[in-house]
Protein backbone atom coordinates (compact mmCIF):
# COMPACT_ATOMS: atom_id res chain seq x y z
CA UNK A 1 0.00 0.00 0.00
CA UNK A 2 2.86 2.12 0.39
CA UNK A 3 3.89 2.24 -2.63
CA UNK A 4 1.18 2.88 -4.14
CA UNK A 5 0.89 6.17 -2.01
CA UNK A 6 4.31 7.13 -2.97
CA UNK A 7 3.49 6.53 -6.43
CA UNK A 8 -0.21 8.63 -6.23
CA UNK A 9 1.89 11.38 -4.47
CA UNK A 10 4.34 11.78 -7.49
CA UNK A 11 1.76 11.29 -9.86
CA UNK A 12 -0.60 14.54 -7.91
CA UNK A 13 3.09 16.52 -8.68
CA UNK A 14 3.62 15.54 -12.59
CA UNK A 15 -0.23 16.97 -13.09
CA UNK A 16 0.61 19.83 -10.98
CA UNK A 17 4.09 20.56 -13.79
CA UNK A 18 1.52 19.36 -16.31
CA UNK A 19 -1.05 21.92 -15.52
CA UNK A 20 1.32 24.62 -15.10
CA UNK A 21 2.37 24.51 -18.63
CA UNK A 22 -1.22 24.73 -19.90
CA UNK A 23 -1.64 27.82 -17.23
CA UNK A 24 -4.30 26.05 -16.27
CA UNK A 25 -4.75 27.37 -12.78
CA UNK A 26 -8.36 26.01 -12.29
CA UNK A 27 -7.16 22.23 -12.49
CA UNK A 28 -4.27 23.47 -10.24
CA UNK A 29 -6.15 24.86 -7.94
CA UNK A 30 -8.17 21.39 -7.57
CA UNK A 31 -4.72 19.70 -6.62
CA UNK A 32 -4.24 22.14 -3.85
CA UNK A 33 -5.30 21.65 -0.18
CA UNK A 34 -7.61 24.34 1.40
CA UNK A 35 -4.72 26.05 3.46
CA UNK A 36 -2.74 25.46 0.05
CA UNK A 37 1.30 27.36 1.31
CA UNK A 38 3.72 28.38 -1.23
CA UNK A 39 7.29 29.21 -0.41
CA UNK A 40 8.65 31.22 -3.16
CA UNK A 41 12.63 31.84 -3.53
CA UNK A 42 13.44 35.77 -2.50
CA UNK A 43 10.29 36.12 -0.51
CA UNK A 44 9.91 36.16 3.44
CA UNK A 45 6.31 35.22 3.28
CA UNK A 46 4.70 32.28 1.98
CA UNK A 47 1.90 32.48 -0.93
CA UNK A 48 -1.54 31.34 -0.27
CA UNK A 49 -3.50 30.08 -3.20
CA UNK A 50 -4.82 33.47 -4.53
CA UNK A 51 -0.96 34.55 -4.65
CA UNK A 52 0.54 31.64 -6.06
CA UNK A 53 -2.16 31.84 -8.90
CA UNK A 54 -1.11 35.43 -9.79
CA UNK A 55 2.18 34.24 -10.13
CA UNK A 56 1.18 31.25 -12.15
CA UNK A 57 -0.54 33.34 -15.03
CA UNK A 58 2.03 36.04 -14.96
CA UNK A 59 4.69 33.41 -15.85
CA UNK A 60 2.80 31.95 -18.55
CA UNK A 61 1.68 35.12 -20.33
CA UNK A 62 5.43 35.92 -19.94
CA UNK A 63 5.97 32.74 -21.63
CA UNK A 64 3.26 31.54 -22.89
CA UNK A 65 5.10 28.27 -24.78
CA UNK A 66 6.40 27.16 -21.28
CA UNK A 67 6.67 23.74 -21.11
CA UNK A 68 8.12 21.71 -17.84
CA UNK A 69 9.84 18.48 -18.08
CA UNK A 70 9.95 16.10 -15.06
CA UNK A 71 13.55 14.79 -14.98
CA UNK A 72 13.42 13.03 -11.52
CA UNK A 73 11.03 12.53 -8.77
CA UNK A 74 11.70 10.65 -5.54
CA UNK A 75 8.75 10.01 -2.67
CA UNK A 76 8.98 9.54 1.20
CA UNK A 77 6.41 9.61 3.06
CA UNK A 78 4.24 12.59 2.55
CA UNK A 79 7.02 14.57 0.17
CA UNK A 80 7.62 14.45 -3.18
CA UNK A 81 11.19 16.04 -4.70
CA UNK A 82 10.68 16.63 -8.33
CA UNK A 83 13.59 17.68 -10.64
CA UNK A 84 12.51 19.59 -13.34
CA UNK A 85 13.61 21.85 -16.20
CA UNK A 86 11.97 24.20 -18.19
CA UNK A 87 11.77 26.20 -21.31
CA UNK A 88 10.26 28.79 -23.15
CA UNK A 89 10.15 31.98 -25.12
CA UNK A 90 9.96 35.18 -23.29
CA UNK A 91 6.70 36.46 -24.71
CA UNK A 92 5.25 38.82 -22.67
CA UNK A 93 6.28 41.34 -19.48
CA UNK A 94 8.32 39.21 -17.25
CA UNK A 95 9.36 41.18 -13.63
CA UNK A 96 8.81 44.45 -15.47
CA UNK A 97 11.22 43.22 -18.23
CA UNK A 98 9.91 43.68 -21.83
CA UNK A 99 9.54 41.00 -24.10
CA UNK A 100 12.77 39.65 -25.61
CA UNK A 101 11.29 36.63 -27.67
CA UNK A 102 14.51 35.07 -26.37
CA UNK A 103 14.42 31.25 -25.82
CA UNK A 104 15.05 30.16 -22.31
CA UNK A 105 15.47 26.94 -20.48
CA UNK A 106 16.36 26.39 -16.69
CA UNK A 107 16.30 23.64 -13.97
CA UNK A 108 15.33 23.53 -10.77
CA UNK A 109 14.15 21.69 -7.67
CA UNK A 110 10.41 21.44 -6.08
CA UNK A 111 9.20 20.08 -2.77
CA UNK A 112 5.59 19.39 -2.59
CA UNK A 113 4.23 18.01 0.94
CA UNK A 114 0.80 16.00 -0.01
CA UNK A 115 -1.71 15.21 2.72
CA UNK A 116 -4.93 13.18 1.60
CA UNK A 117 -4.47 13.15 -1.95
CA UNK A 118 -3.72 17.27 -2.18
CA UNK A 119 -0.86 19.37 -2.32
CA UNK A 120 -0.89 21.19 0.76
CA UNK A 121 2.64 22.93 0.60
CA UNK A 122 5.48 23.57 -1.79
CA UNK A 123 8.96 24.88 -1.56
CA UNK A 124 10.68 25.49 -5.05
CA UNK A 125 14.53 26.56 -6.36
CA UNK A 126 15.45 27.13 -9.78
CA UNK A 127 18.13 28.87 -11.71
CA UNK A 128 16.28 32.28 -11.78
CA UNK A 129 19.96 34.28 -12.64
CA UNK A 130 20.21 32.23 -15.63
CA UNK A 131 16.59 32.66 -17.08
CA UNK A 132 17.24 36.61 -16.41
CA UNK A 133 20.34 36.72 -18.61
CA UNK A 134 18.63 34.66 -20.84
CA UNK A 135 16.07 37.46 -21.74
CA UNK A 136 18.85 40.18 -21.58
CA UNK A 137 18.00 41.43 -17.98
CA UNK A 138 21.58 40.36 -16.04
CA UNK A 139 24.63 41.10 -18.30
CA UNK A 140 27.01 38.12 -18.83
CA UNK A 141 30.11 38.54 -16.78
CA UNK A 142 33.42 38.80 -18.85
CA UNK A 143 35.87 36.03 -18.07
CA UNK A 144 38.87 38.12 -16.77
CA UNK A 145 41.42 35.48 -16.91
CA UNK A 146 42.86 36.36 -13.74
CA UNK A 147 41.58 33.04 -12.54
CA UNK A 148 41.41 30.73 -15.73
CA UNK A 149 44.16 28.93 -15.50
């Protein structure tokens, strides 16, 4: 029976990428638990589900091609560690940064926490510095050679 939790759990997370790509943040919403927290690199607070849905539709009119790929999931108990990457083409305002129709693609690392069959918290990393030079909004740093060896 265990397994098969572990298994449900990951599968809950792979709709969750899934849905994310669509922007579909009615079916996301449905994966959520009703005290739904979101803990969101750079920020102090956490994002409840009205918050994390803003940011959810801002990054896919941003880029509205998004697509997520799972490249590794492990399960324990009630957490689920996804690896993912992403990519995209910078479409639409992104962080107050004007479209570039540059191609990104980035990886990162989600948590997800599931409790009866719902997503009830989520703590996410990913390679934000590289998506912004990407689009043109972080200058690449010369190699000075002081160090290259």
């Amino acid at each position: 029976m265990e397994n098969q939790t572990l298994e449900s759990n990951k599968k809950i997370v792979r709709q969750f990428f899934e849905y994310f790509s669509k922007g579909d943040v009615t079916q996301i919403e449905n994966l959520w638990g009703p005290d739904y927290k979101f803990h969101y690199p750079g920020r102090t607070n956490t994002l409840g589900k009205k918050e994390s849905q803003d940011l959810i539709r801002q990054y896919h009119s941003a880029f509205p091609d998004m697509k997520f790929t799972i490249e590794d999931q492990i399960a324990e108990g009630e957490m689920v560690v996804t690896r993912i990457s992403v990519s995209g083409t910078h479409k639409g305002d992104f962080m107050g940064i004007v479209p570039s129709n540059k191609k990104i693609s980035a990886t990162g690392i989600a948590s997800h926490k599931i409790q009866n069959n719902k997503i009830v918290e989520e703590w996410t990393e990913f390679d934000m510095l590289g998506i912004m030079k990407q689009i043109g909004a972080v200058p690449e740093m010369a190699a000075t050679g002081k160090n290259n060896k």
